[in-house]
Structure formats: C-alpha cells, structure tokens
N, C-alpha and C. Protein backbone atom coordinates (compact mmCIF):
# COMPACT_ATOMS: atom_id res chain seq x y z
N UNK A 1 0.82 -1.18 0.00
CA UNK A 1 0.00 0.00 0.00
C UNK A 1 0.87 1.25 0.00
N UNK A 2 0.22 2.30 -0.99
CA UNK A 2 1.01 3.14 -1.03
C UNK A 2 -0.02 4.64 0.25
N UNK A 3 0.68 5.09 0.97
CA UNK A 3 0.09 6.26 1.92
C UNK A 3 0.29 7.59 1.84
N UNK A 4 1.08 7.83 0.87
CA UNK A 4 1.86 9.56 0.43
C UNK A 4 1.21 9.45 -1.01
N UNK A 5 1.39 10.83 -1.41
CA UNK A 5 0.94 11.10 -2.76
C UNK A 5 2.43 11.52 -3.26
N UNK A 6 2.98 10.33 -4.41
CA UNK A 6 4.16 10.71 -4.53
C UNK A 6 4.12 11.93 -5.63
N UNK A 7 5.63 12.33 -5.54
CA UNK A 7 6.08 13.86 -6.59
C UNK A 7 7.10 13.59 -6.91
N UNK A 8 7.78 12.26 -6.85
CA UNK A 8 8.76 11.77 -7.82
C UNK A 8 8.95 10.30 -8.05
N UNK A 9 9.65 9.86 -9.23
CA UNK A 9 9.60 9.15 -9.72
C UNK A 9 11.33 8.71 -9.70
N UNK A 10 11.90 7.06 -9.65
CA UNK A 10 13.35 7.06 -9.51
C UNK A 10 13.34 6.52 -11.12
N UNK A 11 14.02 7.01 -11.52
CA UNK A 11 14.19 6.49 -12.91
C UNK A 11 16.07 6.43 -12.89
N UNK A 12 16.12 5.02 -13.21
CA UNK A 12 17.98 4.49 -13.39
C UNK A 12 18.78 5.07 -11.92
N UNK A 13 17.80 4.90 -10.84
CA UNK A 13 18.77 5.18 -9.56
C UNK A 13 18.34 6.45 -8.99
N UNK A 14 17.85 7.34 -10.22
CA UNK A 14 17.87 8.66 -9.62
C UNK A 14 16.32 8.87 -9.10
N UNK A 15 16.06 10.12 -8.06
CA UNK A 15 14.96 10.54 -7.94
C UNK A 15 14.94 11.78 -8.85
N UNK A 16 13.51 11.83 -10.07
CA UNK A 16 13.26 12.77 -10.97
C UNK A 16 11.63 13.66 -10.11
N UNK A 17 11.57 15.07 -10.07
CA UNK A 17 10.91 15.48 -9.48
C UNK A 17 9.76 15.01 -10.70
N UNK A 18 8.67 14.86 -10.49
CA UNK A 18 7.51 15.04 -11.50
C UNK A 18 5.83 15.72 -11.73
N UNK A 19 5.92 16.17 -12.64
CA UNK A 19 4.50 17.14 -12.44
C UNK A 19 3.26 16.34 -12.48
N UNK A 20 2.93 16.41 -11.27
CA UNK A 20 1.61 15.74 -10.55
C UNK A 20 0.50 16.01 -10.56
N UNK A 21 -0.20 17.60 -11.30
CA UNK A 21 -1.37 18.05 -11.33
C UNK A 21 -1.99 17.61 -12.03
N UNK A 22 -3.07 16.65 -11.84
CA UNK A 22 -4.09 16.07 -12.81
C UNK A 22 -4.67 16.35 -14.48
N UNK A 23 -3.93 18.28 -14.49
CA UNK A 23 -4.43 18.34 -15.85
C UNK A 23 -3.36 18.07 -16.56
N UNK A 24 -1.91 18.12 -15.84
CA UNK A 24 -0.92 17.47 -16.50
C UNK A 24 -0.89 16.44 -16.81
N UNK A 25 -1.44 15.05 -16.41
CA UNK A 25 -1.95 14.29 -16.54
C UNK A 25 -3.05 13.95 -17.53
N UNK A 26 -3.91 14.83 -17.40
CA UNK A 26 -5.22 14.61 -18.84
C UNK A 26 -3.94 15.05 -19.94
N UNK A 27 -3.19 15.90 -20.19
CA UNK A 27 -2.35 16.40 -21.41
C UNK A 27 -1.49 15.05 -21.69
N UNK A 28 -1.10 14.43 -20.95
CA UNK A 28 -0.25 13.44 -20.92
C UNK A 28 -1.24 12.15 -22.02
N UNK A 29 -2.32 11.92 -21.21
CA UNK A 29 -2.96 11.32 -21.93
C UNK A 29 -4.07 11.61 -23.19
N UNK A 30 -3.70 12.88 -23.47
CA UNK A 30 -4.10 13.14 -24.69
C UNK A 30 -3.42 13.09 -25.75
N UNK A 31 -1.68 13.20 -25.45
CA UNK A 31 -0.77 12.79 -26.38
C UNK A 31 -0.56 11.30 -26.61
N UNK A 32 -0.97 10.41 -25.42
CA UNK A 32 -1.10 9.20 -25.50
C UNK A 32 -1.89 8.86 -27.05
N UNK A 33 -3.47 9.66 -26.61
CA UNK A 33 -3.91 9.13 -27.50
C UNK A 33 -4.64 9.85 -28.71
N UNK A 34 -3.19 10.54 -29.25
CA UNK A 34 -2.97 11.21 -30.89
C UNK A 34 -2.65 10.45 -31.84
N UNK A 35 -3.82 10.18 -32.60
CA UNK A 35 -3.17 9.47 -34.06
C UNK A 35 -2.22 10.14 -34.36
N UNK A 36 -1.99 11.40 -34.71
CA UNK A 36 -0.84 11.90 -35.16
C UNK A 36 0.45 11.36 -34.92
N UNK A 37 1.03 11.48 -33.89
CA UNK A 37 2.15 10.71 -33.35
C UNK A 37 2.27 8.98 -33.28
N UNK A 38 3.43 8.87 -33.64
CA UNK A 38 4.03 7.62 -33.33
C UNK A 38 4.29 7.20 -32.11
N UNK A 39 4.33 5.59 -31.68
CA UNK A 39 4.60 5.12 -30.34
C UNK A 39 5.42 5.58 -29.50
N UNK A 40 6.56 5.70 -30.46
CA UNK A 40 7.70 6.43 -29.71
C UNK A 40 7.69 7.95 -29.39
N UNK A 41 7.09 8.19 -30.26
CA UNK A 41 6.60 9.86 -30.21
C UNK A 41 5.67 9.87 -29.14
N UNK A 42 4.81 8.83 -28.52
CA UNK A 42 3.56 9.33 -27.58
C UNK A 42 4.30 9.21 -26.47
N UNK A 43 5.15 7.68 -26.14
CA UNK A 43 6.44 8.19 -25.02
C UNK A 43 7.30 8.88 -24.45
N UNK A 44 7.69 9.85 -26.05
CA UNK A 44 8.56 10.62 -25.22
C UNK A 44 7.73 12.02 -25.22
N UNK A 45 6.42 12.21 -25.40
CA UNK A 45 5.86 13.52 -25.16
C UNK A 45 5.48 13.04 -23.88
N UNK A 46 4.96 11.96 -23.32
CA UNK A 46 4.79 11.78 -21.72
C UNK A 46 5.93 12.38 -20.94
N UNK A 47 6.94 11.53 -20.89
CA UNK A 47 8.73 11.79 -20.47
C UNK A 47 8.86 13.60 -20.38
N UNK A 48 8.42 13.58 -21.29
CA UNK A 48 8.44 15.76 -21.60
C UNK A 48 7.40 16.47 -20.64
N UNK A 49 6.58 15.97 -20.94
CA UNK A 49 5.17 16.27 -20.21
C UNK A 49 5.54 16.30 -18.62
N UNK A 50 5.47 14.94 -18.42
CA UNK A 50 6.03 14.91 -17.02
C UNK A 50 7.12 15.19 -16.04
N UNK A 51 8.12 15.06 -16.49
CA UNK A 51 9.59 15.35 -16.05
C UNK A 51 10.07 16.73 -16.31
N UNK A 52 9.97 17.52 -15.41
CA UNK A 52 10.89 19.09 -15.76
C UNK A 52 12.00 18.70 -15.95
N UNK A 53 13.03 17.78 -15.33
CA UNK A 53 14.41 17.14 -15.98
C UNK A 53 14.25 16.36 -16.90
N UNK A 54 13.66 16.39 -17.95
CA UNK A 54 13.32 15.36 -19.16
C UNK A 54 14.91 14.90 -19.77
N UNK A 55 15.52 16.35 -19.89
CA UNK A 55 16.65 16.04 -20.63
C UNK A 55 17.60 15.31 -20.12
N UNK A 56 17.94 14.84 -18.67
CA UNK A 56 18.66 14.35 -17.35
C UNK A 56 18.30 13.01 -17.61
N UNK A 57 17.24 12.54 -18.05
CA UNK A 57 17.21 11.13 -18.39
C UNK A 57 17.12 10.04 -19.58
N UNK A 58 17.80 9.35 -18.55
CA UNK A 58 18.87 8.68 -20.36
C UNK A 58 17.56 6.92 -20.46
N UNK A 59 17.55 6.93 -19.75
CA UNK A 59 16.57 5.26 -19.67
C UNK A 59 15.36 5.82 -20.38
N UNK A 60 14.73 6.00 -21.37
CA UNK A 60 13.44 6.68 -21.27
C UNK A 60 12.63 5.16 -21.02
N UNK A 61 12.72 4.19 -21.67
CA UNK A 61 11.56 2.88 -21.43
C UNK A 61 11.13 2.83 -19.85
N UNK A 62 12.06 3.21 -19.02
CA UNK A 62 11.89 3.22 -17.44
C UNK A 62 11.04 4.02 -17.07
N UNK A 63 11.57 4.81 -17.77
CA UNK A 63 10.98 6.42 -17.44
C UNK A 63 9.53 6.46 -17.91
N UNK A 64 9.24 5.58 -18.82
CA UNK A 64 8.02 5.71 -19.50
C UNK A 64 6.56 4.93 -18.45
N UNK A 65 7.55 3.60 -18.61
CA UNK A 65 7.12 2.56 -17.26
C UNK A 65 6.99 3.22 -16.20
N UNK A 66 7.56 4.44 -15.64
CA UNK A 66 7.35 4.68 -14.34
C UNK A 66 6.06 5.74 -14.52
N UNK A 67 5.93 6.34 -15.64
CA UNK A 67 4.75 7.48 -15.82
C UNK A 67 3.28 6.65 -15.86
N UNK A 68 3.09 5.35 -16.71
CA UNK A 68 2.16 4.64 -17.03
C UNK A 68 1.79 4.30 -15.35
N UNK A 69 3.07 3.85 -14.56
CA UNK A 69 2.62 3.37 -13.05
C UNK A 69 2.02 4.43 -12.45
N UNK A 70 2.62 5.62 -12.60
CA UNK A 70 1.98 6.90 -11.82
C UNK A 70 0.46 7.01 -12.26
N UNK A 71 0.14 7.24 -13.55
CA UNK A 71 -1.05 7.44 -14.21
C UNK A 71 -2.01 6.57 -13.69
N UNK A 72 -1.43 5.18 -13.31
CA UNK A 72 -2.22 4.15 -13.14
C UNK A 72 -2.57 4.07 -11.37
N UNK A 73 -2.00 5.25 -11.01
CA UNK A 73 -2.17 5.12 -9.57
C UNK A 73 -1.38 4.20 -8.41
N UNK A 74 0.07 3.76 -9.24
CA UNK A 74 0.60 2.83 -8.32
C UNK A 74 -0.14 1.48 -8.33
N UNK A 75 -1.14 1.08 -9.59
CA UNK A 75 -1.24 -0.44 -9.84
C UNK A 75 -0.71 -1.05 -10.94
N UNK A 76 -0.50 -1.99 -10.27
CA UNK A 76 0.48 -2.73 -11.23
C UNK A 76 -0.14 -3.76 -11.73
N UNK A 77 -1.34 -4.60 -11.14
CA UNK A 77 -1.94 -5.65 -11.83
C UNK A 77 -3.20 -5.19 -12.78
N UNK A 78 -2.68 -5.20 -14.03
CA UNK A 78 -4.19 -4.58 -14.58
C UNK A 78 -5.01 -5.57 -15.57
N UNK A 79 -5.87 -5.68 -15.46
CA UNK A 79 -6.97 -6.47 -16.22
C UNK A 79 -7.01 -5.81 -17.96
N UNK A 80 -6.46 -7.21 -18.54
CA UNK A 80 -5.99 -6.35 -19.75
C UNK A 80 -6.63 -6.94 -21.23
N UNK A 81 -7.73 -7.38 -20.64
CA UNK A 81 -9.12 -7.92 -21.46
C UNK A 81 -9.43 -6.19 -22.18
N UNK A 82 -9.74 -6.62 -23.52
CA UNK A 82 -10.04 -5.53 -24.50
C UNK A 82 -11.90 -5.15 -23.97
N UNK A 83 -11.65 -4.24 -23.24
CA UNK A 83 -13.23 -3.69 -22.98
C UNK A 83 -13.56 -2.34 -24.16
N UNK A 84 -14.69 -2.68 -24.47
CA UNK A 84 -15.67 -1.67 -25.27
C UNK A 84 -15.06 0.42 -24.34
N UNK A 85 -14.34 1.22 -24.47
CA UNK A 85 -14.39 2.34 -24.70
C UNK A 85 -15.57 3.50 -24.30
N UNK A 86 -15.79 3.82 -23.25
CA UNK A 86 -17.02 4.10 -22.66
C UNK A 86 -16.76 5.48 -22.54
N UNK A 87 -15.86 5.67 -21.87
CA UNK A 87 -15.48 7.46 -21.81
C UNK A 87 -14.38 7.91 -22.65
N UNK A 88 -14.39 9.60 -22.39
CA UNK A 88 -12.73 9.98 -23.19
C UNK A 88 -12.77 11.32 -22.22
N UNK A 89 -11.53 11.67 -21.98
CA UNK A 89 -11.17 12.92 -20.94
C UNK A 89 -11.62 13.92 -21.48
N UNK A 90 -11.27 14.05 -22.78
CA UNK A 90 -11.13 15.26 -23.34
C UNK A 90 -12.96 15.87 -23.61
N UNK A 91 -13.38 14.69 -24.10
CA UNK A 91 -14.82 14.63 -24.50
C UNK A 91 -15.43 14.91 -23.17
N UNK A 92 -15.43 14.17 -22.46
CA UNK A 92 -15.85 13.76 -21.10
C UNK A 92 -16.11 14.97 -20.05
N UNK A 93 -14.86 15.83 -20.19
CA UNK A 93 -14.25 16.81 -19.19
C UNK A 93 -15.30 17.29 -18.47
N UNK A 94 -16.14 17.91 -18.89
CA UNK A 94 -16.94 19.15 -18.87
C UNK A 94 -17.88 17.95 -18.00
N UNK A 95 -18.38 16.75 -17.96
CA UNK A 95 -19.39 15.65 -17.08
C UNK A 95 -18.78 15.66 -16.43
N UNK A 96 -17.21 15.50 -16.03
CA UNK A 96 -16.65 15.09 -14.97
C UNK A 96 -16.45 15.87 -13.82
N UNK A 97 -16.26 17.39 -14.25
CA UNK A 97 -16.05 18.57 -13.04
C UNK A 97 -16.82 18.27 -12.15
N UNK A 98 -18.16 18.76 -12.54
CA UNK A 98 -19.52 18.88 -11.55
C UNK A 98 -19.37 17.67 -10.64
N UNK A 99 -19.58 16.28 -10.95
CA UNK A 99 -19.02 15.41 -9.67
C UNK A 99 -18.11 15.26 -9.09
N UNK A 100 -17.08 15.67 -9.76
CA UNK A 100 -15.71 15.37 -9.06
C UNK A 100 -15.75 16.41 -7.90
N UNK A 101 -16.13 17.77 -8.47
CA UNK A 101 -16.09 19.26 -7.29
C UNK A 101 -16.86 18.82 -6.10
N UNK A 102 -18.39 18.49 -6.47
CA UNK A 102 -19.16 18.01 -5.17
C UNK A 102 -18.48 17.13 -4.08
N UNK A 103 -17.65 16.20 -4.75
CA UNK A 103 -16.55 15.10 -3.54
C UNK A 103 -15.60 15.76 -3.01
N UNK A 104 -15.33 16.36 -4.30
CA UNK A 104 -13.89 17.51 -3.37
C UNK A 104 -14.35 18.38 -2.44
N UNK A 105 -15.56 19.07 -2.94
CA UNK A 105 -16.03 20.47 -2.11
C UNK A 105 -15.67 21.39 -2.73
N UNK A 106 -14.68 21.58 -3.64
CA UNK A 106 -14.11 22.71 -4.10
C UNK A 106 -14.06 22.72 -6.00
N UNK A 107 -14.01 23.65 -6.15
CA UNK A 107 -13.76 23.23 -8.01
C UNK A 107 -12.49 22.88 -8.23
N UNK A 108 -12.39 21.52 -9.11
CA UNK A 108 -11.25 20.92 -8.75
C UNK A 108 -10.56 22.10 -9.99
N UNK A 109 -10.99 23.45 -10.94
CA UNK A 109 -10.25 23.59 -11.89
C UNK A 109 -9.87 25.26 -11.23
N UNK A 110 -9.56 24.83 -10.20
CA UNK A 110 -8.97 26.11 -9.29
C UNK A 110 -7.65 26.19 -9.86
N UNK A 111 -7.04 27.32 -9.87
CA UNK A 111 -5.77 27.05 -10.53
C UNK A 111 -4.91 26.01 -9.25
N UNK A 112 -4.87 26.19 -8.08
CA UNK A 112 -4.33 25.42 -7.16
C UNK A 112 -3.82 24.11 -7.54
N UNK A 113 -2.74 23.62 -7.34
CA UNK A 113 -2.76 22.22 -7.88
C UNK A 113 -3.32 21.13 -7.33
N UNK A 114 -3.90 19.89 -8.24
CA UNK A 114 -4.39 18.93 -7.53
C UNK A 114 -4.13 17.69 -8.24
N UNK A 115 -3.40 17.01 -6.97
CA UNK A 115 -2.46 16.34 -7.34
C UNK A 115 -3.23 14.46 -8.06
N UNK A 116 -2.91 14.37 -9.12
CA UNK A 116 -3.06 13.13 -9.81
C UNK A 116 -4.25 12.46 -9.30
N UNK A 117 -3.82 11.51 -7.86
CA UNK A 117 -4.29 10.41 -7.43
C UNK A 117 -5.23 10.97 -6.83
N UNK A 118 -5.37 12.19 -6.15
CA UNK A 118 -6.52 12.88 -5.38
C UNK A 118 -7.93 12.76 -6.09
N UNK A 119 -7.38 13.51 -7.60
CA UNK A 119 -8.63 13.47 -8.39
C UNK A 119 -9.24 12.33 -9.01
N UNK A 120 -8.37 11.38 -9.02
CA UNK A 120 -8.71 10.12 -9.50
C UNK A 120 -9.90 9.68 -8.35
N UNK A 121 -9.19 9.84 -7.09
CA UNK A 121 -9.69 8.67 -6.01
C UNK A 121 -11.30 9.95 -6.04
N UNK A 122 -11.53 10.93 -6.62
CA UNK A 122 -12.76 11.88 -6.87
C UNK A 122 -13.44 11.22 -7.40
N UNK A 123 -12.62 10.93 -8.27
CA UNK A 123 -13.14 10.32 -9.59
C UNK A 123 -14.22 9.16 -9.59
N UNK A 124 -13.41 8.15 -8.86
CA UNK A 124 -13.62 6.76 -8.51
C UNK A 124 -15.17 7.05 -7.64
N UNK A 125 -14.90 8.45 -6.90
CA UNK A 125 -16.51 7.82 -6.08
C UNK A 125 -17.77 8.71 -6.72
N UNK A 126 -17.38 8.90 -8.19
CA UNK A 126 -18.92 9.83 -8.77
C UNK A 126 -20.18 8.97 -8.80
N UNK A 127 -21.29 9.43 -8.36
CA UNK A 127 -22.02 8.47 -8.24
C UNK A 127 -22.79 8.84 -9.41
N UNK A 128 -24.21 8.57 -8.96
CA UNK A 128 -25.43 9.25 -10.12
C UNK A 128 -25.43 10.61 -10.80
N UNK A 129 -25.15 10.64 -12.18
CA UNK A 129 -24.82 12.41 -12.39
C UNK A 129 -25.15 12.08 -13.81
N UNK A 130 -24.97 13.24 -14.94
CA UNK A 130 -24.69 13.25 -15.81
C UNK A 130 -24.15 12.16 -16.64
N UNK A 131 -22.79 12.59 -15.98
CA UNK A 131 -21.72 11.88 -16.44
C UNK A 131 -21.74 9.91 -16.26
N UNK A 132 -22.69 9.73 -15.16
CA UNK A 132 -22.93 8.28 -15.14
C UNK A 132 -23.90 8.11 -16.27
N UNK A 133 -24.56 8.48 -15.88
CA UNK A 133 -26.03 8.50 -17.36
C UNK A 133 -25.72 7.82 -18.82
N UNK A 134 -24.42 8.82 -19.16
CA UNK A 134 -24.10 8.85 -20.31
C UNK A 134 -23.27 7.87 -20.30
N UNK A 135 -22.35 7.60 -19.59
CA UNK A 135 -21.75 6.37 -19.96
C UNK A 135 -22.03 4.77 -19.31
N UNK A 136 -23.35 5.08 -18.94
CA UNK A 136 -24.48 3.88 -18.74
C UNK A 136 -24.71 3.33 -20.09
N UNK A 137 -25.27 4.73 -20.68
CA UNK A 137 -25.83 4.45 -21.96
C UNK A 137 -24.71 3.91 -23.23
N UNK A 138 -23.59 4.27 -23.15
CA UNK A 138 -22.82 4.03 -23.77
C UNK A 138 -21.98 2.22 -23.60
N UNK A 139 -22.31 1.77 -22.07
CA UNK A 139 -21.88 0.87 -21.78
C UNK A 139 -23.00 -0.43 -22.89
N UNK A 140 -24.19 0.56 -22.36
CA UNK A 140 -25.55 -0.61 -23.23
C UNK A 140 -25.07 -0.88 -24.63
N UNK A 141 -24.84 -0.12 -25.41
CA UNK A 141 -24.97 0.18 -26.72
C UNK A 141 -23.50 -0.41 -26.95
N UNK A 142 -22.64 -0.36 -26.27
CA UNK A 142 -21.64 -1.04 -26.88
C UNK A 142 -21.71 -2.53 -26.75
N UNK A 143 -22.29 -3.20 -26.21
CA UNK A 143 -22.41 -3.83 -25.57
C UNK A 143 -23.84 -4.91 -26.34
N UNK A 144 -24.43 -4.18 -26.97
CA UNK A 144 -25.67 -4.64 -27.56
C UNK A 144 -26.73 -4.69 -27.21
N UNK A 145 -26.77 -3.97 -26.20
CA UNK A 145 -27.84 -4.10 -25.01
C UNK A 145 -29.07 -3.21 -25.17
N UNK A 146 -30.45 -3.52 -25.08
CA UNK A 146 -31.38 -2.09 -26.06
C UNK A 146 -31.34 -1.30 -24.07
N UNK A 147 -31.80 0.03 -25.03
CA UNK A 147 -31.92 0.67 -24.04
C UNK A 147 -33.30 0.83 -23.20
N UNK A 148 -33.50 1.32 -22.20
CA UNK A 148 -34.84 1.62 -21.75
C UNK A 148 -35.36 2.44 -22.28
N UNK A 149 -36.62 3.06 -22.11
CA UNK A 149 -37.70 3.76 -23.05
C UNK A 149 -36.92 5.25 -22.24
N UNK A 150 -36.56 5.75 -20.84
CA UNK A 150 -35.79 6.48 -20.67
C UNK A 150 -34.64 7.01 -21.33
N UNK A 151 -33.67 6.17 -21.75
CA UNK A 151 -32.32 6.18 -21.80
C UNK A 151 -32.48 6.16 -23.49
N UNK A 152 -33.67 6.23 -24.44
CA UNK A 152 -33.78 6.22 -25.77
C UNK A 152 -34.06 7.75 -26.11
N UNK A 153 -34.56 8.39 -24.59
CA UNK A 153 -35.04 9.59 -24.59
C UNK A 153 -33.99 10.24 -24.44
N UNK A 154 -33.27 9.95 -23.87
CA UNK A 154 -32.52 11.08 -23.40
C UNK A 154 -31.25 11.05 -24.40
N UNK A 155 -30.77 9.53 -24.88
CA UNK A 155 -29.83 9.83 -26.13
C UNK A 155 -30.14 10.44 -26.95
N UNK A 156 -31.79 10.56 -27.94
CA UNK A 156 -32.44 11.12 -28.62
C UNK A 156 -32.10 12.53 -28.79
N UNK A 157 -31.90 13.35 -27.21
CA UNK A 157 -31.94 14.28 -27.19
C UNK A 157 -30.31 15.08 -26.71
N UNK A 158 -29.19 13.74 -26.47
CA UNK A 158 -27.91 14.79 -26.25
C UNK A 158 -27.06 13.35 -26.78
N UNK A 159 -27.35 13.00 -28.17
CA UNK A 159 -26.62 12.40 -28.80
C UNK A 159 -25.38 12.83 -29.11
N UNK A 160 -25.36 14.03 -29.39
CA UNK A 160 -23.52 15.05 -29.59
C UNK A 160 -22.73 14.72 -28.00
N UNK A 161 -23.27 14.21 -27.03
CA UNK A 161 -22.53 14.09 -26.15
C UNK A 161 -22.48 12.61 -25.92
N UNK A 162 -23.57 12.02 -26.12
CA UNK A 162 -23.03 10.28 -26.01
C UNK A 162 -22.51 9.91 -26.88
N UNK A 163 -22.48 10.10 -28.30
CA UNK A 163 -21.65 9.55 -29.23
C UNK A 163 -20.08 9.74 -28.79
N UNK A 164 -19.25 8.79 -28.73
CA UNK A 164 -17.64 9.21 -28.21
C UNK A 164 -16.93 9.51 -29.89
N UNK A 165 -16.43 11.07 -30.31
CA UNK A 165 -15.83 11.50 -31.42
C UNK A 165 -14.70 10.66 -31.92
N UNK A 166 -14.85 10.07 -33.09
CA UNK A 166 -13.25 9.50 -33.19
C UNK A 166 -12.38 10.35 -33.71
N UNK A 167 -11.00 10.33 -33.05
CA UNK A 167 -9.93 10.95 -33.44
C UNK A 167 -9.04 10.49 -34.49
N UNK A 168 -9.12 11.41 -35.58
CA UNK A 168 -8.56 11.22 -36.87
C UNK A 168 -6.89 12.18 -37.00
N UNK A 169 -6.32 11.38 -37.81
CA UNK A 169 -5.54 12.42 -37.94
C UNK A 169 -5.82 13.65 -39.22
N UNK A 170 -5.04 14.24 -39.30
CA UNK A 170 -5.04 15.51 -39.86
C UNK A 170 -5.28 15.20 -41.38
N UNK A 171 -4.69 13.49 -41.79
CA UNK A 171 -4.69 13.16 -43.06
C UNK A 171 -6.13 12.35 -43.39
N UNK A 172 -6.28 11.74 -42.45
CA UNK A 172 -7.75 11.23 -42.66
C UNK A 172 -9.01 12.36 -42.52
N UNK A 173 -8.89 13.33 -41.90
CA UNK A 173 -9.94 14.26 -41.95
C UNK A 173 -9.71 14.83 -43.24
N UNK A 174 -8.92 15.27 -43.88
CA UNK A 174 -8.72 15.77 -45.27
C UNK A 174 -9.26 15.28 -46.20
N UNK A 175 -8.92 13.71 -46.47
CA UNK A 175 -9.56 12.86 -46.99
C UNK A 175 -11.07 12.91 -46.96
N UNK A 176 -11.81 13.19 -45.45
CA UNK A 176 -12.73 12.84 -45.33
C UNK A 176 -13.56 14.29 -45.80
N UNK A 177 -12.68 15.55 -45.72
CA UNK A 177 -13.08 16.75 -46.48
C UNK A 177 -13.45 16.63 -47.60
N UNK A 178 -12.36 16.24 -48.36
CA UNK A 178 -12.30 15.90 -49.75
C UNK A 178 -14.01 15.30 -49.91
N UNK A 179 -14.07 14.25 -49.68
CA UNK A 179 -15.19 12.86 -49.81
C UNK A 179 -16.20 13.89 -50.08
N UNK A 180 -16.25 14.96 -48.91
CA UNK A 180 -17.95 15.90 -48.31
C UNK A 180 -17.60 17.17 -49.58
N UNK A 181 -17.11 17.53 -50.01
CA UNK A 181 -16.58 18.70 -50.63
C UNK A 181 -16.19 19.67 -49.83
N UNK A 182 -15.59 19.10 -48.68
CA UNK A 182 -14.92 20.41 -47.95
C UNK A 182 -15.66 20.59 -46.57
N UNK A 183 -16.49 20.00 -46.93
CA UNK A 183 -17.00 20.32 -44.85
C UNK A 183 -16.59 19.54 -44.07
N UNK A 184 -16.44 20.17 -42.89
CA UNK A 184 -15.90 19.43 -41.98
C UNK A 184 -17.00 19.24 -40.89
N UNK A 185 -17.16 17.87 -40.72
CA UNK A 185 -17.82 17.42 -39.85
C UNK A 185 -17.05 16.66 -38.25
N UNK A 186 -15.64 16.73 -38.32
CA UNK A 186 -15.03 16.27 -37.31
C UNK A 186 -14.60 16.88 -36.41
C-alpha cells in the first residue's frame, strides 16, 4: 500500500521530481492518445510532459514505465481484457467537473494544484450524475444491449454528447473533407 501522494519518480537510480497536477496528466494522456504521433513519439511527449528534468534522463523505457505506473495510480496488476471504450477525458471533461467538485467540495479547476491520485480517487466515487447517465448508456450500446424507453429519450436528445468523437488524424480528416466537398464534420 502506497500512503503519500508521490512527486517523484526514480528512474535508473535517480529521484526525478515530477508534475503531478491532474491536468498534467489529462495532457499526458491526450498525447497518448494522438493518431498523429508515433509510439515512440507518444512516449517521449509523456517523459516531456512529465519530467521538468526530461533532458537528465537517459533510460526513457523506465521512465516511461514509471509514468504509465503513476497514471495508473501505483497499480500494477491490470486487467488487460479488450473492454468496449465508454469514456474519453477530453470529451468527457466538462461531465466530470460537476461530480468530481461536489466530492472535493471545491472546483477541482482552481488554478491550485491537484495532485493526480486525489482526483482520481474523486473520480472513482462519482455516483449518479450526468456523467454516469451517459456512460451507462454508452456501456448498453456497446455492448448490444437495447436501451430503456428512458435512456432512448434522453440519447435522442444529447446524442452530440453520447456519441464518443473518433480521433482522426489531420490526413484522414482531409480525406474525409475531400469525400464531403470540404465540410468538416469532425
């Protein structure tokens, strides 16, 4: 069990200080998950992201391993069955404040920092909101599951928010310009 909220990471012996504020974290995992970039490219924008000494370290695979552990909250056993895609941060964001603030008490988008695991463990206890709703509904539907005469209503009516956007790159949206004559629908 871990009892501190750590702020560094030992990468090849050393202790590297690391930036712990949760939106550093959503950025982290938004470069994660950019078509644009390559594997190696999504690693070392984490490594960058996270590490103010980025340049001080020479191991990056460690270094990478140790960011994925941080992100992951210090677990290491993860269940690594391909599940259906239910939320996205970026999409998501704006469902997630309102519960997360009510657990905190405070708005978690105070400039104040708040550190990683805090907001997670926020995270973890959102109960009935919005943000459950929608990815109730999203759990059904991926899933194959029909919905209730409720939950037909209410997608009906904030489908731009249950649909999860796929992220294209810059070359496939072009393409997909091209196709429309130029509009962009993404």
């Amino acid at each position: 069990m871990i009892y501190s909220l750590p702020k560094t990471l030992e990468v090849d012996g050393t202790e590297h200080e690391i930036r712990t504020d949760y939106r550093v974290i959503l950025d982290v995992i938004t470069a994660l998950n950019d078509p644009e970039l390559q594997e190696f490219e999504r690693a070392e924008a984490c490594i960058r992201i996270m590490f103010p000494d980025w340049e001080k370290i020479s191991d990056r695979a460690e270094a990478f391993a140790k960011c994925m552990w941080f992100i992951a909250c210090g677990e290491t056993e993860r269940d690594t069955a391909k599940k259906p895609k239910v939320m996205d941060w970026e999409q998501d964001f704006n469902l997630i404040v309102s519960p997360v603030n009510r657990i905190l008490g405070y708005d978690c988008r105070d400039p104040k920092p708040l550190h990683w695991w805090t907001f997670i463990s926020a995270y973890y206890e959102i109960g009935e909101c919005a943000f459950s709703c929608v990815t109730g509904i999203r759990q059904k539907l991926a899933k194959g599951k029909p919905l209730d005469k409720w939950e037909k209503t209410y997608y009906a009516e904030h489908a731009d928010i249950i649909k999860l956007k796929a992220k294209l790159t810059a070359e496939e949206q072009a393409e997909i310009d091209e196709i429309l004559g130029g509009e962009s629908f993404g």
